[in-house]
PDB file of N, CA and C in Angstrom:
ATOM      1  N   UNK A   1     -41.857 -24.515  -3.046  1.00  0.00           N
ATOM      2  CA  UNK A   1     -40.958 -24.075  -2.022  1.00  0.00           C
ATOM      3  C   UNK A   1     -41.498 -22.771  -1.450  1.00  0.00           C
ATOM      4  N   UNK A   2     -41.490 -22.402  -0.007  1.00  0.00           N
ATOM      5  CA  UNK A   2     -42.119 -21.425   0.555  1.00  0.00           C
ATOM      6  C   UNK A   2     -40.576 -20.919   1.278  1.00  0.00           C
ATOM      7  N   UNK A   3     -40.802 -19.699   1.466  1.00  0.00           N
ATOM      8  CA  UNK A   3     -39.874 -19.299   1.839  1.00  0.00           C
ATOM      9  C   UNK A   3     -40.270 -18.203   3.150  1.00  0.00           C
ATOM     10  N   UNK A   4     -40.006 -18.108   3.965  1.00  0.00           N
ATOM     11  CA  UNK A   4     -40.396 -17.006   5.106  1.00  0.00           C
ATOM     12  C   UNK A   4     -38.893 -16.532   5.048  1.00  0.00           C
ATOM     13  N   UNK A   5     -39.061 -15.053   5.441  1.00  0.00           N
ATOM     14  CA  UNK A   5     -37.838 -14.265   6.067  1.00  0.00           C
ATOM     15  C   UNK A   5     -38.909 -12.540   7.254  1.00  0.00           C
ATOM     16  N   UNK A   6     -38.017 -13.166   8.126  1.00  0.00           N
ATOM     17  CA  UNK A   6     -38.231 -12.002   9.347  1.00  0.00           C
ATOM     18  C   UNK A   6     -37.553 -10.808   8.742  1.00  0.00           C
ATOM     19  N   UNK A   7     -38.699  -9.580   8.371  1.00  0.00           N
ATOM     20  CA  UNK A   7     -37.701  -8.504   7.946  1.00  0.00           C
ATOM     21  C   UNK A   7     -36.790  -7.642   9.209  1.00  0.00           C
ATOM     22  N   UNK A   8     -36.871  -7.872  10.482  1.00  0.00           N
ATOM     23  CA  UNK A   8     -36.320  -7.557  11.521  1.00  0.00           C
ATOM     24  C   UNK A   8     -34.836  -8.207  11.493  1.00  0.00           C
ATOM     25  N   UNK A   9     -35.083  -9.612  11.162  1.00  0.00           N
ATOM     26  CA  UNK A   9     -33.817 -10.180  11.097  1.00  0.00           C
ATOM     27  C   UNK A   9     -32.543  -9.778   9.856  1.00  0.00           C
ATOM     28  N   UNK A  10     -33.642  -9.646   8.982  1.00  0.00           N
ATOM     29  CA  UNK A  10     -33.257  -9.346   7.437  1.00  0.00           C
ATOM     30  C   UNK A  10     -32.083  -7.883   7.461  1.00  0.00           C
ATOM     31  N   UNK A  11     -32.925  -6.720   8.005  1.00  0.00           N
ATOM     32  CA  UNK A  11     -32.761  -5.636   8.323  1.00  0.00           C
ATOM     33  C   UNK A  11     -31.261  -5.700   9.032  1.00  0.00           C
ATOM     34  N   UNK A  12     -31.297  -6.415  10.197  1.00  0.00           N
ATOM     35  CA  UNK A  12     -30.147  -6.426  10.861  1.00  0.00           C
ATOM     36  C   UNK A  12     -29.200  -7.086  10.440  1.00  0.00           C
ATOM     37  N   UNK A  13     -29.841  -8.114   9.643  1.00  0.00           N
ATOM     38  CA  UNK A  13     -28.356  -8.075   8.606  1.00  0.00           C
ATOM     39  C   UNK A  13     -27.648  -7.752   7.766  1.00  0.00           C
ATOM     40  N   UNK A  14     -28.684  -6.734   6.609  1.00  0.00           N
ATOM     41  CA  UNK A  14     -27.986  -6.014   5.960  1.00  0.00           C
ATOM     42  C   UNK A  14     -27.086  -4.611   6.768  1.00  0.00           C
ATOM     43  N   UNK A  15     -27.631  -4.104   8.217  1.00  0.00           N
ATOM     44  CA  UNK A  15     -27.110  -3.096   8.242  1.00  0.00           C
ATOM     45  C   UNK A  15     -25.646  -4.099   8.508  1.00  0.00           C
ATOM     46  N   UNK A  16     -25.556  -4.716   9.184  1.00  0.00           N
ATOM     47  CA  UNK A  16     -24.546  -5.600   9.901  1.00  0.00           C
ATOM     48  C   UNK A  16     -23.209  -5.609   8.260  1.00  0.00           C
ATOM     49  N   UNK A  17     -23.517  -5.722   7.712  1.00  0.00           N
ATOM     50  CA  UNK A  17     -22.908  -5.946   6.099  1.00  0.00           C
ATOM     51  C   UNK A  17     -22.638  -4.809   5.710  1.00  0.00           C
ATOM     52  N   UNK A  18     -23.366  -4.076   6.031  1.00  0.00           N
ATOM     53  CA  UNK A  18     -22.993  -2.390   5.800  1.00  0.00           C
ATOM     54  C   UNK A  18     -21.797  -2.037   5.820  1.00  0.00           C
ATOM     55  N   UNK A  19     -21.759  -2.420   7.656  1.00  0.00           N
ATOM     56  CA  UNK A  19     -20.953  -2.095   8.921  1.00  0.00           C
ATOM     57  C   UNK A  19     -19.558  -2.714   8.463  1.00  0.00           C
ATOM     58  N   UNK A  20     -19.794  -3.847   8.232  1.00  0.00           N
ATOM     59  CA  UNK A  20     -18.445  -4.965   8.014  1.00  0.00           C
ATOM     60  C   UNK A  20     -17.402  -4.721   6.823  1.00  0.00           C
ATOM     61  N   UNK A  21     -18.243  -4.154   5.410  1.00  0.00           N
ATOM     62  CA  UNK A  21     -17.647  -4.243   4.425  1.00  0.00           C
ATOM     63  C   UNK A  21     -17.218  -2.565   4.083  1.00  0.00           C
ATOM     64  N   UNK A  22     -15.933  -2.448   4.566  1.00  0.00           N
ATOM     65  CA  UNK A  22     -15.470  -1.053   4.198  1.00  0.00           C
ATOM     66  C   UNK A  22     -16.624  -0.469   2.682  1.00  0.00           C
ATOM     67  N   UNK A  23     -16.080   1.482   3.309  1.00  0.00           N
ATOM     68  CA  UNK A  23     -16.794   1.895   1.855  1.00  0.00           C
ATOM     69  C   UNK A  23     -16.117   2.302   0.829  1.00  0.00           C
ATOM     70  N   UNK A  24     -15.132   2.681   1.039  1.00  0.00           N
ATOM     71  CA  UNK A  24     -13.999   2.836  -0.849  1.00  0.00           C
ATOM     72  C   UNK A  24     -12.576   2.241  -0.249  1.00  0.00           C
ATOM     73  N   UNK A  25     -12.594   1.045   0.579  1.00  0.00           N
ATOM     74  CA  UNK A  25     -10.773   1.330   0.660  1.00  0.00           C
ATOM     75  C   UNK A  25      -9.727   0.761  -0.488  1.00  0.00           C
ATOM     76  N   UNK A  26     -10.134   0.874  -1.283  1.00  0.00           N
ATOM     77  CA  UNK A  26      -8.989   0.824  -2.727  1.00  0.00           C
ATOM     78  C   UNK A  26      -8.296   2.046  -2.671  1.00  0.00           C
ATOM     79  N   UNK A  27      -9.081   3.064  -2.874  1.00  0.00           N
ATOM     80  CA  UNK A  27      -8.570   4.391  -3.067  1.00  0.00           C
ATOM     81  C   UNK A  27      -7.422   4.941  -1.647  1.00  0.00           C
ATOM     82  N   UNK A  28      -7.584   4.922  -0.875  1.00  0.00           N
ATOM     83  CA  UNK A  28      -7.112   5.170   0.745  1.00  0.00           C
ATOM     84  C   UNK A  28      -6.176   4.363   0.577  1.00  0.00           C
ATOM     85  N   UNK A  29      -6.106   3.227   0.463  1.00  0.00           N
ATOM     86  CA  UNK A  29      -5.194   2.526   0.788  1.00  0.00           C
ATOM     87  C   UNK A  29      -3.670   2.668  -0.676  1.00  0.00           C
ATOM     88  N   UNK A  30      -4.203   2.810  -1.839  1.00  0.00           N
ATOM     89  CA  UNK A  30      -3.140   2.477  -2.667  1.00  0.00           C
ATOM     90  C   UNK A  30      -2.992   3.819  -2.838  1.00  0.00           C
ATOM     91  N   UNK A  31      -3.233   4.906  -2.255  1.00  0.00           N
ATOM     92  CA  UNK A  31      -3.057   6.555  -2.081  1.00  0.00           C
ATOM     93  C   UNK A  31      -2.003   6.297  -0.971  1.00  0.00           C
ATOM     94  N   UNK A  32      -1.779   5.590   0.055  1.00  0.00           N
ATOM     95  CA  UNK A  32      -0.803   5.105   1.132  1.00  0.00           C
ATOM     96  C   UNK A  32       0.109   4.500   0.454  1.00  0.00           C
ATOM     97  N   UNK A  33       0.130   3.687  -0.138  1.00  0.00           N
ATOM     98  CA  UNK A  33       0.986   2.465  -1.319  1.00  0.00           C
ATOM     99  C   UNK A  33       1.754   3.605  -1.820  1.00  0.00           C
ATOM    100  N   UNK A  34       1.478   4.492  -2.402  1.00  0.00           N
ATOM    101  CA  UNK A  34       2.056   5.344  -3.902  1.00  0.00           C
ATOM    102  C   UNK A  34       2.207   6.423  -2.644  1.00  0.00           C
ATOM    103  N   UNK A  35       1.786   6.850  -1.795  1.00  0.00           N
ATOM    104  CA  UNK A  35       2.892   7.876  -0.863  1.00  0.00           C
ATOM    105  C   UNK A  35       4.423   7.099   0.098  1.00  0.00           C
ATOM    106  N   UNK A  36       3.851   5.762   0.315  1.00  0.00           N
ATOM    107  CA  UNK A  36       5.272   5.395   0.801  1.00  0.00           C
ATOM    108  C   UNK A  36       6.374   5.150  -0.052  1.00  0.00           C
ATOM    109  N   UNK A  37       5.448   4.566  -1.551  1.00  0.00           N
ATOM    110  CA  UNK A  37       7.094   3.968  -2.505  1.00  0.00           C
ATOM    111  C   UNK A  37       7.583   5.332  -2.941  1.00  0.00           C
ATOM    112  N   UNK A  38       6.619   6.872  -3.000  1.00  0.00           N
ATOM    113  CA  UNK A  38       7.376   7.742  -3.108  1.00  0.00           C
ATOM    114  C   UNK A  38       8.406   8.502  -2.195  1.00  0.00           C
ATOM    115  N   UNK A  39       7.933   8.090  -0.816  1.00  0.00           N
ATOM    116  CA  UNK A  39       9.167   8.775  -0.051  1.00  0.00           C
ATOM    117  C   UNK A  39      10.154   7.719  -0.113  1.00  0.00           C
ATOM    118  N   UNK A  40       9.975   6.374   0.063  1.00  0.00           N
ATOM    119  CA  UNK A  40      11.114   5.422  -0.526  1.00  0.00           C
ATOM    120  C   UNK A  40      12.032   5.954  -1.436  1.00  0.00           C
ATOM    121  N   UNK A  41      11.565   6.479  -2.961  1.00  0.00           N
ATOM    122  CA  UNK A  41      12.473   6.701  -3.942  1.00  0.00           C
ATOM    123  C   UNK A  41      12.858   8.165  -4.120  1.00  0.00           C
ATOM    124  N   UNK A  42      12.031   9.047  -3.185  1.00  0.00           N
ATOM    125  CA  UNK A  42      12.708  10.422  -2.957  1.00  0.00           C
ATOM    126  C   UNK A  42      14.061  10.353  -1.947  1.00  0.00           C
ATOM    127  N   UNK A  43      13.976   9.288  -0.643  1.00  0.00           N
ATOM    128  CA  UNK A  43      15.056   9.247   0.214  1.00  0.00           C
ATOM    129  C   UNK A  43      16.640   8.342  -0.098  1.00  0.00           C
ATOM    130  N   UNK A  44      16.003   6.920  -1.524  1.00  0.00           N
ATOM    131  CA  UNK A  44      17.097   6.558  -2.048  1.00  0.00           C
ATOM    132  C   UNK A  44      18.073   7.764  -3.259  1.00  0.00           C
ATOM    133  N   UNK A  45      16.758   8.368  -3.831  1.00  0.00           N
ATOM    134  CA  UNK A  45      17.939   9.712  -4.428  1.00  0.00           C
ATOM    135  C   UNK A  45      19.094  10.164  -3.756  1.00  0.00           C
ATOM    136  N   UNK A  46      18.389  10.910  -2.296  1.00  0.00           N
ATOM    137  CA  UNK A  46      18.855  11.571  -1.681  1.00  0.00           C
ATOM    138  C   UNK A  46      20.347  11.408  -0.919  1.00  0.00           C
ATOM    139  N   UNK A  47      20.126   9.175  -0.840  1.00  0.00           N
ATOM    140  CA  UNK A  47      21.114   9.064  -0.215  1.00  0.00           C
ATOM    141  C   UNK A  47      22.094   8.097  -1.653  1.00  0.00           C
ATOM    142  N   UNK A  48      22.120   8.388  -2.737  1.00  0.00           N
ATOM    143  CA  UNK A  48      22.631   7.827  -3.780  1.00  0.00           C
ATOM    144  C   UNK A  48      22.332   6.425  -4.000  1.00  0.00           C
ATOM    145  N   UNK A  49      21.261   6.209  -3.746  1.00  0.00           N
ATOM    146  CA  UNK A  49      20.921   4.816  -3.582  1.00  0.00           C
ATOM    147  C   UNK A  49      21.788   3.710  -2.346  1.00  0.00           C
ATOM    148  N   UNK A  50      21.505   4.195  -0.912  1.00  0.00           N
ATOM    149  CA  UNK A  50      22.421   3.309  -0.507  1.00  0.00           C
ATOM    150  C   UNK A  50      21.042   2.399   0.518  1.00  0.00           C
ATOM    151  N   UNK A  51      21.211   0.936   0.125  1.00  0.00           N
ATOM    152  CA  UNK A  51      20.151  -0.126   0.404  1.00  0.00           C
ATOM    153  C   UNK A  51      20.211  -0.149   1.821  1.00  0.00           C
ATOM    154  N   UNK A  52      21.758  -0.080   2.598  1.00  0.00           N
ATOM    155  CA  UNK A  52      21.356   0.191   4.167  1.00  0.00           C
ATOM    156  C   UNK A  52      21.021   1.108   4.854  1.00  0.00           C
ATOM    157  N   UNK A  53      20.859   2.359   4.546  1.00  0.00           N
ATOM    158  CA  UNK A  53      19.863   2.875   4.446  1.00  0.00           C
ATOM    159  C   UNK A  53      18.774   2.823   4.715  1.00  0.00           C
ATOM    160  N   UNK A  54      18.195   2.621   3.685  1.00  0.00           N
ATOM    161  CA  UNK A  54      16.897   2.203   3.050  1.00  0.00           C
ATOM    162  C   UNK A  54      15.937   1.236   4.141  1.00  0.00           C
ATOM    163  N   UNK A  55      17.103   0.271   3.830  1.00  0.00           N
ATOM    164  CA  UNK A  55      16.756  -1.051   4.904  1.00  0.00           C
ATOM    165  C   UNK A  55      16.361  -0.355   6.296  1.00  0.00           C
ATOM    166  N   UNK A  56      17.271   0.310   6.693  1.00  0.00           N
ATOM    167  CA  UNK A  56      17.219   0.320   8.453  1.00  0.00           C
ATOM    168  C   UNK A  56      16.191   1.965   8.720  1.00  0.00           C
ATOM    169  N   UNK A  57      15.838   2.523   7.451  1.00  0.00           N
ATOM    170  CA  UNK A  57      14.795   4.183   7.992  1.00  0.00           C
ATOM    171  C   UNK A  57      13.149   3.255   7.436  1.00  0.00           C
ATOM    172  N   UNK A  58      13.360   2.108   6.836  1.00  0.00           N
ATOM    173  CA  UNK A  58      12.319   2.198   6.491  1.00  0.00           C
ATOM    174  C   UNK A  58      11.800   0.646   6.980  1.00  0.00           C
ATOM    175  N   UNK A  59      12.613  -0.309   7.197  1.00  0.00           N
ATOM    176  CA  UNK A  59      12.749  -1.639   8.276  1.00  0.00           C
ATOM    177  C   UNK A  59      11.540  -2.294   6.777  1.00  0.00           C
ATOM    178  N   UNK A  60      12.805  -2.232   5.912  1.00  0.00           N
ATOM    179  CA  UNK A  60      12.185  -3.146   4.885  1.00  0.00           C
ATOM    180  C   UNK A  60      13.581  -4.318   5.062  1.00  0.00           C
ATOM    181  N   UNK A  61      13.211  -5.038   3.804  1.00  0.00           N
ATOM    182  CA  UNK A  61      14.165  -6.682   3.656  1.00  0.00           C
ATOM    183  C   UNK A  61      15.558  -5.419   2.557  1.00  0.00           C
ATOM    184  N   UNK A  62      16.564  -6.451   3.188  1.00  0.00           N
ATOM    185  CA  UNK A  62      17.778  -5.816   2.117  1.00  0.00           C
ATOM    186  C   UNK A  62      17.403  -6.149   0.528  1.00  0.00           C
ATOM    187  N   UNK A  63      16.863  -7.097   0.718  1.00  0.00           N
ATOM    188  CA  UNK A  63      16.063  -7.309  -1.301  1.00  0.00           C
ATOM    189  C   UNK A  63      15.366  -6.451  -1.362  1.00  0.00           C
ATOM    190  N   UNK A  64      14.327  -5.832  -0.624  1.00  0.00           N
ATOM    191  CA  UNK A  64      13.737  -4.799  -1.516  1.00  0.00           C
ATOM    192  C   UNK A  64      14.232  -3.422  -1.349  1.00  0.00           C
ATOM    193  N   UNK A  65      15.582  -3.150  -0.647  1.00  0.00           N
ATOM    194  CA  UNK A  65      16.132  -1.813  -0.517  1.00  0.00           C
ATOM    195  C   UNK A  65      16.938  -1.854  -1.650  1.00  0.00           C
ATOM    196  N   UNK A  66      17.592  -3.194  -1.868  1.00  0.00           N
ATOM    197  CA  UNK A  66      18.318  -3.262  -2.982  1.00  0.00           C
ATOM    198  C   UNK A  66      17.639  -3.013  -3.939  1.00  0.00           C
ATOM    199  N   UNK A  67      16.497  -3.435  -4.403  1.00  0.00           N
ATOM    200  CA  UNK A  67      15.685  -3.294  -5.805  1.00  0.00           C
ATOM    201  C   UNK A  67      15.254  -1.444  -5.863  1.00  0.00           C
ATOM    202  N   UNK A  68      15.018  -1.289  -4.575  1.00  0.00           N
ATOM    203  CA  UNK A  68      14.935   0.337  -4.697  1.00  0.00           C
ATOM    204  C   UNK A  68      15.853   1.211  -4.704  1.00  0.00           C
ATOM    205  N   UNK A  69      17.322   0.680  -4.488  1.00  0.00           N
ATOM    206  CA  UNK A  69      18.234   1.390  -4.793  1.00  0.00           C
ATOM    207  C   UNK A  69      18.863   1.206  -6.545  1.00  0.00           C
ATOM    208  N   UNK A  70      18.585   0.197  -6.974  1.00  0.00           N
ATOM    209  CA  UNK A  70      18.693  -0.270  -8.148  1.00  0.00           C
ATOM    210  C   UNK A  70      17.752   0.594  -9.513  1.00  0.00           C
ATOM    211  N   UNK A  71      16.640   0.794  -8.548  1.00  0.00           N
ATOM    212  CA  UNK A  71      15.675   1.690  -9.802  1.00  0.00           C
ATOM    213  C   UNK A  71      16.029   3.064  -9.592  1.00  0.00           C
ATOM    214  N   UNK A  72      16.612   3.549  -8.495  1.00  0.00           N
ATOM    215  CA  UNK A  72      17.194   4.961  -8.576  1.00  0.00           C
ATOM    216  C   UNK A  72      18.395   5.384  -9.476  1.00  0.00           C
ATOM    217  N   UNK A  73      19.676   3.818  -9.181  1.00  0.00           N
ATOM    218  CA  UNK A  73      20.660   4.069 -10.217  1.00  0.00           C
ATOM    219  C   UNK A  73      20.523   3.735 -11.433  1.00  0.00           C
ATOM    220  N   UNK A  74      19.205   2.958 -12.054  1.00  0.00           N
ATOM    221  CA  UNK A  74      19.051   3.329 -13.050  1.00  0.00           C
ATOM    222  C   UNK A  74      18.392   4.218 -13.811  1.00  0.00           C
ATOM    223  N   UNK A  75      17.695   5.273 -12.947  1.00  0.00           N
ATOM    224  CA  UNK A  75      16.771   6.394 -13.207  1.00  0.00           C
ATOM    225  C   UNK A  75      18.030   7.746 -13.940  1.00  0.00           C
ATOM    226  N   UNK A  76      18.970   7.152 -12.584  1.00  0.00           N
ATOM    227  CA  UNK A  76      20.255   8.761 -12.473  1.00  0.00           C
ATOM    228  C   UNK A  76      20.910   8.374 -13.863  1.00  0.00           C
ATOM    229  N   UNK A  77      21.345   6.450 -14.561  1.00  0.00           N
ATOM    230  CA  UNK A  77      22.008   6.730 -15.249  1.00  0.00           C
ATOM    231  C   UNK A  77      21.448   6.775 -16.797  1.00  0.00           C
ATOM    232  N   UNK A  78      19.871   6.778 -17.444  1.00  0.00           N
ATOM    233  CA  UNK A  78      19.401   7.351 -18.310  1.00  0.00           C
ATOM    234  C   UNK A  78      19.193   8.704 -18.441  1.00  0.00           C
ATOM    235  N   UNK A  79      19.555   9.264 -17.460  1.00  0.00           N
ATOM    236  CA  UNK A  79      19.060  11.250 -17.634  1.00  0.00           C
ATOM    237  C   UNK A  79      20.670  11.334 -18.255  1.00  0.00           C
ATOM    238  N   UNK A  80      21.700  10.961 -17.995  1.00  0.00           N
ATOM    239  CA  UNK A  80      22.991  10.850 -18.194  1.00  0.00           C
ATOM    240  C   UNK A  80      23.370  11.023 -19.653  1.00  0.00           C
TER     241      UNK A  80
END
């Protein structure tokens, strides 16, 4: 088996792959993840856990305002 490759072509495709495939976004992105669920559960404190709320500052589903108001009242009632 013989194989030819154009390193011109070669070249332009690795930069091309370079280009395409982000360079750390794990970090960036779940640094975004863990700053929104924290203003999430700093603003359900604030408002005693209330899910409409939640729902309508942050234009999530009432299930997951509920689940985030749910981990606040159970945060407030173990310090208790």
């Amino acid at each position: 088996m013989k194989l030819t490759i154009d390193t011109d072509q070669l070249s332009d495709a690795a930069q091309w792959a370079l280009r395409a495939v982000p360079g750390n976004p794990p970090i960036p992105v779940m640094a975004g993840t863990q700053l929104r669920t924290d203003r999430i559960l700093d603003e359900a404190a604030a408002t005693a856990g209330d899910p409409l709320h939640l729902a309508t500052v942050f234009g999530m589903s009432t299930g997951a305002a509920v689940r985030y108001a749910d981990a606040v009242r159970e945060t407030s009632a173990s310090r208790l």
